[in-house]
N, C-alpha and C. Protein backbone atom coordinates (compact mmCIF):
# COMPACT_ATOMS: atom_id res chain seq x y z
N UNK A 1 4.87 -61.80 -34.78
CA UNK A 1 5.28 -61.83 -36.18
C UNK A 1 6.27 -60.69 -36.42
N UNK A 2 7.51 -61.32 -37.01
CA UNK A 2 7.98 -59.82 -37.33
C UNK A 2 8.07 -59.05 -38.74
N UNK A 3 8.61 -57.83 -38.88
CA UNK A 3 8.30 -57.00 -39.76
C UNK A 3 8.64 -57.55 -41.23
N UNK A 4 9.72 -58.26 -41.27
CA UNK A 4 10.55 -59.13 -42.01
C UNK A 4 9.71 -60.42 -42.67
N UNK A 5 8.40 -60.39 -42.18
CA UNK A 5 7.81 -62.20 -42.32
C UNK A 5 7.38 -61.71 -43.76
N UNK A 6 8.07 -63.19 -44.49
CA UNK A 6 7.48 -62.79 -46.18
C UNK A 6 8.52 -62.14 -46.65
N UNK A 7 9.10 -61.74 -46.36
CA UNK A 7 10.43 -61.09 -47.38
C UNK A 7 11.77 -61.80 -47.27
N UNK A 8 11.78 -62.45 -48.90
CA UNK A 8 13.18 -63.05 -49.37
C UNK A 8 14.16 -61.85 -49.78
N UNK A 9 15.44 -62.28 -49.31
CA UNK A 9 16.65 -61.92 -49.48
C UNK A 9 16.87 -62.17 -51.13
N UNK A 10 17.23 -60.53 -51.80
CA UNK A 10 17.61 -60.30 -53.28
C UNK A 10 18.70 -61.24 -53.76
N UNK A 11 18.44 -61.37 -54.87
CA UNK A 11 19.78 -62.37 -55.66
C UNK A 11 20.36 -60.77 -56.27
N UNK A 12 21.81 -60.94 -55.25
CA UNK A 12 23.08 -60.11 -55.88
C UNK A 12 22.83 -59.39 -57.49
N UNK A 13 22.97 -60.05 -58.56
CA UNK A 13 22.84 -59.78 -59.75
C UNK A 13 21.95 -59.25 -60.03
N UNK A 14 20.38 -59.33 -59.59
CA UNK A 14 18.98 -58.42 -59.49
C UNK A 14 19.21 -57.43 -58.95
N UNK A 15 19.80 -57.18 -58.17
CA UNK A 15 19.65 -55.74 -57.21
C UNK A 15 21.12 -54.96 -58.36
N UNK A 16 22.07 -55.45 -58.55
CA UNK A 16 22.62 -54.86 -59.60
C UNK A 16 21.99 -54.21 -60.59
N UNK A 17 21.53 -55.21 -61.18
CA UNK A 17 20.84 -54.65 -62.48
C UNK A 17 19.64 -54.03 -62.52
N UNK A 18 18.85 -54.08 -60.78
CA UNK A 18 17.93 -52.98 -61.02
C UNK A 18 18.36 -51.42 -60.72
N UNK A 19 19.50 -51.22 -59.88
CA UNK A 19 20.12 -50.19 -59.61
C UNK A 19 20.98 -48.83 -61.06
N UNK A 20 20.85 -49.87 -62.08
CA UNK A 20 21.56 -49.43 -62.98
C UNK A 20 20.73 -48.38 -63.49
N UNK A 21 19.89 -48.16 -63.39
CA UNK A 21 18.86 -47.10 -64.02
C UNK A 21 18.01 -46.55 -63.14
N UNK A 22 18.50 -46.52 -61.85
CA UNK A 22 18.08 -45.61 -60.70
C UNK A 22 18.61 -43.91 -60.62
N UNK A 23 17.78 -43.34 -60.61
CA UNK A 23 18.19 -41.82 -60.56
C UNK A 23 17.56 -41.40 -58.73
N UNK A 24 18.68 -40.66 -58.70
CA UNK A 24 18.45 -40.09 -57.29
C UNK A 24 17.08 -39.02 -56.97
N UNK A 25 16.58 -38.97 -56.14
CA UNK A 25 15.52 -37.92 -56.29
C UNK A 25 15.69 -37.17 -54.83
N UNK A 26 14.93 -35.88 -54.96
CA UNK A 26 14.93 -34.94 -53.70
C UNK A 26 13.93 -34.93 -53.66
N UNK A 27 13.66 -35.42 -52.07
CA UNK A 27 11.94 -35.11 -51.26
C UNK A 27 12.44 -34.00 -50.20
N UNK A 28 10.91 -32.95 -49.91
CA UNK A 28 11.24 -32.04 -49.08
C UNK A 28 10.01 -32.51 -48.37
N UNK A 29 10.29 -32.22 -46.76
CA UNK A 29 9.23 -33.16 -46.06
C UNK A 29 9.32 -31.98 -44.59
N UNK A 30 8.20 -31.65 -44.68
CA UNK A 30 7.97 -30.33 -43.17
C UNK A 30 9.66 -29.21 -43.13
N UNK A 31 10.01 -29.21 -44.38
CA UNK A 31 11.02 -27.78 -44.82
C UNK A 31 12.94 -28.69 -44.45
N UNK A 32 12.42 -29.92 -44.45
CA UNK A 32 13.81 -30.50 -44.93
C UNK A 32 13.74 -31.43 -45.94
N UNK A 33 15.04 -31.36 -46.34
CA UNK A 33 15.33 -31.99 -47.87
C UNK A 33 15.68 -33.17 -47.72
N UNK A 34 15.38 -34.31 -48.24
CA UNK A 34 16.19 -35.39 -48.45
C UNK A 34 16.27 -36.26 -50.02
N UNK A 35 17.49 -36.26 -49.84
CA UNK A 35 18.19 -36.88 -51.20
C UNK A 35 18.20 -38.41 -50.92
N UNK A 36 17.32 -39.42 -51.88
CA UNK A 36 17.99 -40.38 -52.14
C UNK A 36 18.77 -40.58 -53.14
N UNK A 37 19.88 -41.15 -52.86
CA UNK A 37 20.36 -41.89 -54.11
C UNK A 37 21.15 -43.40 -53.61
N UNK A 38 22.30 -43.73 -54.76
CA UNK A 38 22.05 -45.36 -54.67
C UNK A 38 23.61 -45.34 -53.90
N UNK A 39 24.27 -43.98 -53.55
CA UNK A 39 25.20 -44.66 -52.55
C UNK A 39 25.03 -45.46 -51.77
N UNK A 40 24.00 -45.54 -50.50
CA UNK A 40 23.45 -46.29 -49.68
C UNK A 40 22.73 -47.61 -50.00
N UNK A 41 22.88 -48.03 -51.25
CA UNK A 41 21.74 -48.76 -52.18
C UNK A 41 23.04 -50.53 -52.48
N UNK A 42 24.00 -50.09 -52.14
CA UNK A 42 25.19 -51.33 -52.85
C UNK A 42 24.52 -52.36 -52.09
N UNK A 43 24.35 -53.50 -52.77
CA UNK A 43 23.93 -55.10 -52.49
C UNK A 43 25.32 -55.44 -51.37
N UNK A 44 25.20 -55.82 -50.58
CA UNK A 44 26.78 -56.99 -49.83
C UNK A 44 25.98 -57.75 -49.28
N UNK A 45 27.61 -58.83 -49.21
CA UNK A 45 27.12 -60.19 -48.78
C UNK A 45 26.67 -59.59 -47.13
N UNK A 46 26.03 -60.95 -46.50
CA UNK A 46 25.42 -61.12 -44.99
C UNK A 46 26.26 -60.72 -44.29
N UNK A 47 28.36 -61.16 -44.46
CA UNK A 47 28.92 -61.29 -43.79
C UNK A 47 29.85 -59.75 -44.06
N UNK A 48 29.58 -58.79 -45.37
CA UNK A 48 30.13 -57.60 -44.86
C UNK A 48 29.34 -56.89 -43.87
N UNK A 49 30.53 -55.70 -43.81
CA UNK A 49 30.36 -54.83 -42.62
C UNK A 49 29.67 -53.70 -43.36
N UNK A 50 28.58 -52.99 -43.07
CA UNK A 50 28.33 -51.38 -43.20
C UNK A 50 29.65 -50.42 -42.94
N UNK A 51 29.44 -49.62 -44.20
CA UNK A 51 30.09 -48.11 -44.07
C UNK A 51 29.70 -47.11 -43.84
């Protein structure tokens, strides 16, 4: 089974509009920091490429 079983692919416009009111947060985890935020977060189609 893989990790993936059970999980549908977001409709574009949902992942938009849940992103819109996302605030970035800082976790510190064994004395390093990490920042999420929603740079890494943009919806693309199947057929773009990662930046």
């Amino acid at each position: 089974m893989s990790a993936t079983h059970g999980i549908k692919k977001a409709k574009p416009h949902e992942v938009v509009n849940e992103l819109k009111t996302f605030q970035s947060r800082k976790y510190i985890f064994g004395g390093q920091s990490f920042l999420i935020d929603k740079r890494g977060m943009k919806h693309r189609r199947a057929n773009d490429k990662a930046t």
